[in-house]
Protein backbone atom coordinates (compact mmCIF):
# COMPACT_ATOMS: atom_id res chain seq x y z
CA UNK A 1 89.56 -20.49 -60.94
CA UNK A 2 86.50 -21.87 -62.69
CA UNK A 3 86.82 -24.33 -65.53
CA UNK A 4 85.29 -23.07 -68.75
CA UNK A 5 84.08 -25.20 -71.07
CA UNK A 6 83.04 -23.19 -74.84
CA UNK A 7 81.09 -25.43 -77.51
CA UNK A 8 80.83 -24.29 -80.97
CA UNK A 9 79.58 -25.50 -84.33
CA UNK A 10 77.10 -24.89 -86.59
CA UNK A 11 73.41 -25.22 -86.46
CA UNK A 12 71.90 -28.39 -86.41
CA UNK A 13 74.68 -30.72 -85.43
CA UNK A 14 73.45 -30.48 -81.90
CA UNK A 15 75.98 -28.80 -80.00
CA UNK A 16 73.27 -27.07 -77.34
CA UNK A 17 72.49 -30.81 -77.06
CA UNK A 18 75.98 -31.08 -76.08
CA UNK A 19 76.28 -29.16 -74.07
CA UNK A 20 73.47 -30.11 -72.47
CA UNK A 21 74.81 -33.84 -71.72
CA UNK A 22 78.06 -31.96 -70.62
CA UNK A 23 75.98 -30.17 -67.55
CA UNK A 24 74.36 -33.41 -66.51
CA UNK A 25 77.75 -35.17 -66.33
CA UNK A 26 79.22 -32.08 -64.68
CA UNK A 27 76.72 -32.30 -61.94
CA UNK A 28 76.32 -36.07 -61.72
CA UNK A 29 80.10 -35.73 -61.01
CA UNK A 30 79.96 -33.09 -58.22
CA UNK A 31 80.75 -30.24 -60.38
CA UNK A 32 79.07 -27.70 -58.56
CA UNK A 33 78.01 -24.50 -58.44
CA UNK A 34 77.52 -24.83 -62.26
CA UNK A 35 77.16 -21.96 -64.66
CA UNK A 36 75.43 -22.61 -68.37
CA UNK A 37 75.70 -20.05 -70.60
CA UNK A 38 73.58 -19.47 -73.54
CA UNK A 39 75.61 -17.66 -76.14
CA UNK A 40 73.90 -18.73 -79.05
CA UNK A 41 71.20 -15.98 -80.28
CA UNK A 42 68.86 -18.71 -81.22
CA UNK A 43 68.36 -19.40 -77.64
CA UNK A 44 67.54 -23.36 -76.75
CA UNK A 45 69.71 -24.44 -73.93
CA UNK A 46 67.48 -23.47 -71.57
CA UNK A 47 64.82 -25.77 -72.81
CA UNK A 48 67.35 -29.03 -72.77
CA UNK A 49 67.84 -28.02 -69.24
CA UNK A 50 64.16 -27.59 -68.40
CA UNK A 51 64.83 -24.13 -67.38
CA UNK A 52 62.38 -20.62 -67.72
CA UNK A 53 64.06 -18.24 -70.21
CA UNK A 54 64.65 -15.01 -68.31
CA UNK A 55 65.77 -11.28 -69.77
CA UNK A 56 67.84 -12.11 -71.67
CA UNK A 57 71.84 -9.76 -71.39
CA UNK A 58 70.81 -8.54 -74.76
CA UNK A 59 67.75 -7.09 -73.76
CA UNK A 60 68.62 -6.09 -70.42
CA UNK A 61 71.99 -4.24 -72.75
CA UNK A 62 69.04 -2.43 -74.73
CA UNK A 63 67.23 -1.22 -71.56
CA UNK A 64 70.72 0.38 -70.20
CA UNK A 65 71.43 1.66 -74.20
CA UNK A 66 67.39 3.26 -73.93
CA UNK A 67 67.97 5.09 -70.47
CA UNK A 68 71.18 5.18 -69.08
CA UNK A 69 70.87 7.44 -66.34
CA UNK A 70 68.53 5.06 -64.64
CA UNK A 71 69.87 3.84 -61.64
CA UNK A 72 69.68 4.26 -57.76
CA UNK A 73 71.57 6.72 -55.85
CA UNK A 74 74.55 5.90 -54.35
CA UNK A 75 75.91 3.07 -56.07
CA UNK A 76 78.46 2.96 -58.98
CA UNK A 77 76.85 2.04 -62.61
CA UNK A 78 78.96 -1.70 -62.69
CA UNK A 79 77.74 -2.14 -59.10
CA UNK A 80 74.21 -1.56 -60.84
CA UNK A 81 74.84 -3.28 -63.40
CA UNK A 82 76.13 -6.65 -61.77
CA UNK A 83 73.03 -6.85 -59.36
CA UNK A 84 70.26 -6.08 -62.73
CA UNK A 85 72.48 -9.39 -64.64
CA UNK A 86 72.39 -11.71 -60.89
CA UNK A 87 68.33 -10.51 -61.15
CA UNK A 88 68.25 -12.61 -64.47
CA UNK A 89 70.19 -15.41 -63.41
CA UNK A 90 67.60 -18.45 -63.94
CA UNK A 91 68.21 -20.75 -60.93
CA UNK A 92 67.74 -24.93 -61.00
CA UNK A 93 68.85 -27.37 -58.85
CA UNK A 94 72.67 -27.61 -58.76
CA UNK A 95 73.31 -24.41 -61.91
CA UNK A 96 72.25 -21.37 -62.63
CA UNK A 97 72.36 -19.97 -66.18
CA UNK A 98 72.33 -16.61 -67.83
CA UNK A 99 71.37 -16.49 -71.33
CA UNK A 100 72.97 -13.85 -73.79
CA UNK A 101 70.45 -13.18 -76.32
CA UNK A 102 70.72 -11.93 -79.76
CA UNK A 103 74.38 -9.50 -80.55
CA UNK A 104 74.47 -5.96 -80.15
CA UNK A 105 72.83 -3.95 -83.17
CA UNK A 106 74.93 -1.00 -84.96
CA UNK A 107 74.44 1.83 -82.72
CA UNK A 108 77.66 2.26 -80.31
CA UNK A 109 77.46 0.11 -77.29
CA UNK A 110 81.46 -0.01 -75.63
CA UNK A 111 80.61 1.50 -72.42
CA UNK A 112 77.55 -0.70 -71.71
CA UNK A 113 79.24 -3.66 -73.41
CA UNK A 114 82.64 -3.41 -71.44
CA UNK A 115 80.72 -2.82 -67.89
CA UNK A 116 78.60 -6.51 -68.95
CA UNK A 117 81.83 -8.40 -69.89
CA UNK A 118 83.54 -6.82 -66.58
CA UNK A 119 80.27 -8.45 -64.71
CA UNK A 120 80.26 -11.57 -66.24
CA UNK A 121 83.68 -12.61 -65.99
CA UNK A 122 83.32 -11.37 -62.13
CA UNK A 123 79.84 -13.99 -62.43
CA UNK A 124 81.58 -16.94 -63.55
CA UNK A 125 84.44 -17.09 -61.14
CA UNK A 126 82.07 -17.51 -58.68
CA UNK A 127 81.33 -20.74 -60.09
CA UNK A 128 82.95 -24.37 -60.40
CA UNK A 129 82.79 -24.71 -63.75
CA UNK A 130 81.18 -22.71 -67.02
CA UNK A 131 79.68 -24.28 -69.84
CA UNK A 132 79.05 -21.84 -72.96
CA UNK A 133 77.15 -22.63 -75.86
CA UNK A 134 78.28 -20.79 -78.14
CA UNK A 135 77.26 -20.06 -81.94
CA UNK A 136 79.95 -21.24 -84.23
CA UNK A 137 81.32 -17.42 -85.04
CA UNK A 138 82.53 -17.28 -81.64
CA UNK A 139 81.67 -13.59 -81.21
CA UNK A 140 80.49 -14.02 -77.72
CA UNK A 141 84.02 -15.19 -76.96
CA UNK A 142 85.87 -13.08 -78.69
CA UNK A 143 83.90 -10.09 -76.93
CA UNK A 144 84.86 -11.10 -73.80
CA UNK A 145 87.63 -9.08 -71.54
CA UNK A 146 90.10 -11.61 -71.43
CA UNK A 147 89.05 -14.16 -74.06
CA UNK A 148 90.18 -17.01 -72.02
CA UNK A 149 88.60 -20.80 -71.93
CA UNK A 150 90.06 -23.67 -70.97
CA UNK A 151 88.57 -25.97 -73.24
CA UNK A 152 86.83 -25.34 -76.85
CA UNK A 153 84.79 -28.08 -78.21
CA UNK A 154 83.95 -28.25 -81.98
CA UNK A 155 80.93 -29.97 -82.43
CA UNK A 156 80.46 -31.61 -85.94
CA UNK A 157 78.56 -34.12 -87.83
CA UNK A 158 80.62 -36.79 -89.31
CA UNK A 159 80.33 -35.31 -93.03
CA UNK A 160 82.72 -33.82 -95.07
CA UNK A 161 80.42 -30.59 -94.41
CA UNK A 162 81.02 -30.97 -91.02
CA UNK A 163 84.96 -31.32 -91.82
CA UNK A 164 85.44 -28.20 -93.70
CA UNK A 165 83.35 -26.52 -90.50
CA UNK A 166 85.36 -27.85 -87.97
CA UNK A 167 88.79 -26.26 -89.51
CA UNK A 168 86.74 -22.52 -89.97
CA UNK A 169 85.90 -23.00 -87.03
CA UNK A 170 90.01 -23.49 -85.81
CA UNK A 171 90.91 -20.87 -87.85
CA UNK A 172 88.67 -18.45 -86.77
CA UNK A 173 89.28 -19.13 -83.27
CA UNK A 174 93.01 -18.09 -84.44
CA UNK A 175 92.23 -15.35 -86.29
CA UNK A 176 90.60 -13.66 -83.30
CA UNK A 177 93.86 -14.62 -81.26
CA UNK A 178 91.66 -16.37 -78.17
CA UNK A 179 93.10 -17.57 -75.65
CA UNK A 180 92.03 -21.55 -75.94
CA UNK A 181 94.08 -24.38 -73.76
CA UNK A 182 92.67 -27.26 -75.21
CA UNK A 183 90.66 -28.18 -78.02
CA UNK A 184 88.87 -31.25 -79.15
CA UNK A 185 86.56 -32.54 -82.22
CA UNK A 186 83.63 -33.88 -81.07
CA UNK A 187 81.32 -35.92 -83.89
CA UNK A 188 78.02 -35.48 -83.05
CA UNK A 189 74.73 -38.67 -84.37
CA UNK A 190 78.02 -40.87 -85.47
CA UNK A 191 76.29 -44.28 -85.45
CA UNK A 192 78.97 -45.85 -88.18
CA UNK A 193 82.92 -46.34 -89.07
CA UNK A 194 84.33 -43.15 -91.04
CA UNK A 195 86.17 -43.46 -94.24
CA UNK A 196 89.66 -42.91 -94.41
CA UNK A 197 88.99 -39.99 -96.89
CA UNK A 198 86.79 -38.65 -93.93
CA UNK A 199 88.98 -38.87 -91.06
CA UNK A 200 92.11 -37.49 -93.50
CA UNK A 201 89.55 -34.18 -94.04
CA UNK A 202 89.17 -33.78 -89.90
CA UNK A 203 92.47 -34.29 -89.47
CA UNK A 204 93.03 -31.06 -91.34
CA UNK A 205 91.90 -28.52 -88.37
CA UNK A 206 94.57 -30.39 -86.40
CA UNK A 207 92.16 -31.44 -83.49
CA UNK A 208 91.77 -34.69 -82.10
CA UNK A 209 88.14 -36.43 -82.62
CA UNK A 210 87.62 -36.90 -78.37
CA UNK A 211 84.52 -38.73 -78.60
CA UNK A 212 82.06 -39.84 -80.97
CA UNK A 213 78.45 -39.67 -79.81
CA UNK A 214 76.02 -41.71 -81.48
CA UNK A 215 72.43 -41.36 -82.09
CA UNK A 216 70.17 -41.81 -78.78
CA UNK A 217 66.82 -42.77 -79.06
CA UNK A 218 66.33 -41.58 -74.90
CA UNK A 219 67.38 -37.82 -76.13
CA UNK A 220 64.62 -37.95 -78.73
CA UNK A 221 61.58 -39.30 -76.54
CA UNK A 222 62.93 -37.03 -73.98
CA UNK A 223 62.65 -33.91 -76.69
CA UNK A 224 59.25 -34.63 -77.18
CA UNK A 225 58.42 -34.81 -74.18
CA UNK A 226 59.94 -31.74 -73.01
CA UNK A 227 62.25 -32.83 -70.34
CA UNK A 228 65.50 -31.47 -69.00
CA UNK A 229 68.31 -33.96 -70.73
CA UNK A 230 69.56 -33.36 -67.21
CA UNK A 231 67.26 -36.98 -66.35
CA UNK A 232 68.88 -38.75 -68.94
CA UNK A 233 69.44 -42.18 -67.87
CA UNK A 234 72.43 -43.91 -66.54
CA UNK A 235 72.64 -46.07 -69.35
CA UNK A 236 71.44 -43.52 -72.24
CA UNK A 237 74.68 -43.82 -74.65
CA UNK A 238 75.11 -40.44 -75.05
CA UNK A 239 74.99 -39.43 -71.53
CA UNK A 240 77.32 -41.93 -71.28
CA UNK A 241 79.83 -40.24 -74.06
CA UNK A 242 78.82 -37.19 -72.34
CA UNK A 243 80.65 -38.56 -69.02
CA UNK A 244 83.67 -39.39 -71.19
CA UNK A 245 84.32 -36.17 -72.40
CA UNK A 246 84.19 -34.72 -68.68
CA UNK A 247 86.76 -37.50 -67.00
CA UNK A 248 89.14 -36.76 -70.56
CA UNK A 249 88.91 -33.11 -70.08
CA UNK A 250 89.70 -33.15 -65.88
CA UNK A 251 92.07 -35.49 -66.69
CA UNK A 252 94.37 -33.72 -69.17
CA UNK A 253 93.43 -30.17 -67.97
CA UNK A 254 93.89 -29.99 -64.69
């Protein structure tokens, strides 16, 4: 069974960059086959990765929506299906990734939808470990067939913004009764001490703050430059955090 690995939080507190430094530490560590998923319609994982966008499963769910009768003779429509999503897969050295796209629109989509979730999950097993970026509703996850992750990671900044987030963020993932084995705060650009009135407002979505990751001047020049954070440095202090979060989360999950 594949270890899956879902990030969530909102925008701008750099949880694709997270997961991002989780994938290099994954595959520095001999995680492989690797599996990043792009959940997050605003697509940018694949550019911290230094990976091509392909069709997206969102557009490739339209095509199927627009003509569903299209498909060879003699094979079954999830058969179909699962060989149009393994033509997207984007490949790089040591993971492949799939990127969702944007959600599915108004019009009725359950057939198509259930035959891509059925696909997917079949996808992933197939790999080591999955890393999902996910937005912070969590709708990707709670589409999915079985709704199962090992670990969630709620990416925040170290605000009280960022501490009334994290606990919607919990209670969502409650409300939409997921299946979630462990879960972790993870306070993303913290370069300083908190308060105490700080750390009393994260303690209310009852997670544990695993790692503080501090501001990297390596992540920024490598940004601009337009290079996979897959490179980062040995001694770049948030790959390093990055590596912490993987040995924690082997350690107490497995």
């Amino acid at each position: 069974m594949s270890m899956r690995i879902a990030i969530a939080g909102k925008g701008g507190t750099g949880k694709t960059t997270v997961a991002a430094l989780l994938c290099r530490s994954l595959l520095n560590r001999g995680t492989k086959p690797l599996l990043a998923v792009d959940a997050d319609p605003n697509s940018c994982l694949p550019d911290k990765l230094g990976v091509a966008r392909e069709k997206t499963i969102g557009e490739l769910r339209e095509e199927l929506r627009a003509d569903p009768e299209k498909m060879p003779a003699g094979i079954s429509k999830s058969e179909w299906i699962e060989s149009l999503i393994n033509q997207e897969i984007s490949e790089s050295t040591g993971f492949d990734m799939v990127v969702m796209g944007r959600q599915e629109g108004p019009d009725c989509y359950c057939f198509i939808n259930n035959l891509l979730r059925q696909c997917l999950d079949k996808l992933g097993s197939q790999y080591e470990a999955v890393v999902i970026d996910n937005e912070a509703g969590l709708e990707h996850l709670s589409r999915r067939s079985n709704g199962t992750v090992e670990v969630l990671l709620v990416v925040c900044q170290p605000t009280l913004i960022g501490a009334r987030t994290a606990l919607r963020i919990v209670e969502l993932s409650k409300s939409l009764n997921l299946d979630i084995g462990n879960s972790y705060l993870i306070l993303n650009a913290c370069d300083g001490e908190l308060s105490d009135e700080l750390v009393a407002e994260f303690e209310k979505s009852g997670l544990e703050i695993a790692a503080r990751i501090p501001t990297d001047s390596e992540i920024l020049d490598f940004e601009l430059e337009d290079k996979s954070l897959t490179e980062l440095s040995d001694d770049s202090v948030a790959a390093l955090a990055g590596d912490d979060i993987i040995e924690r989360i082997f350690k107490e999950v497995q």
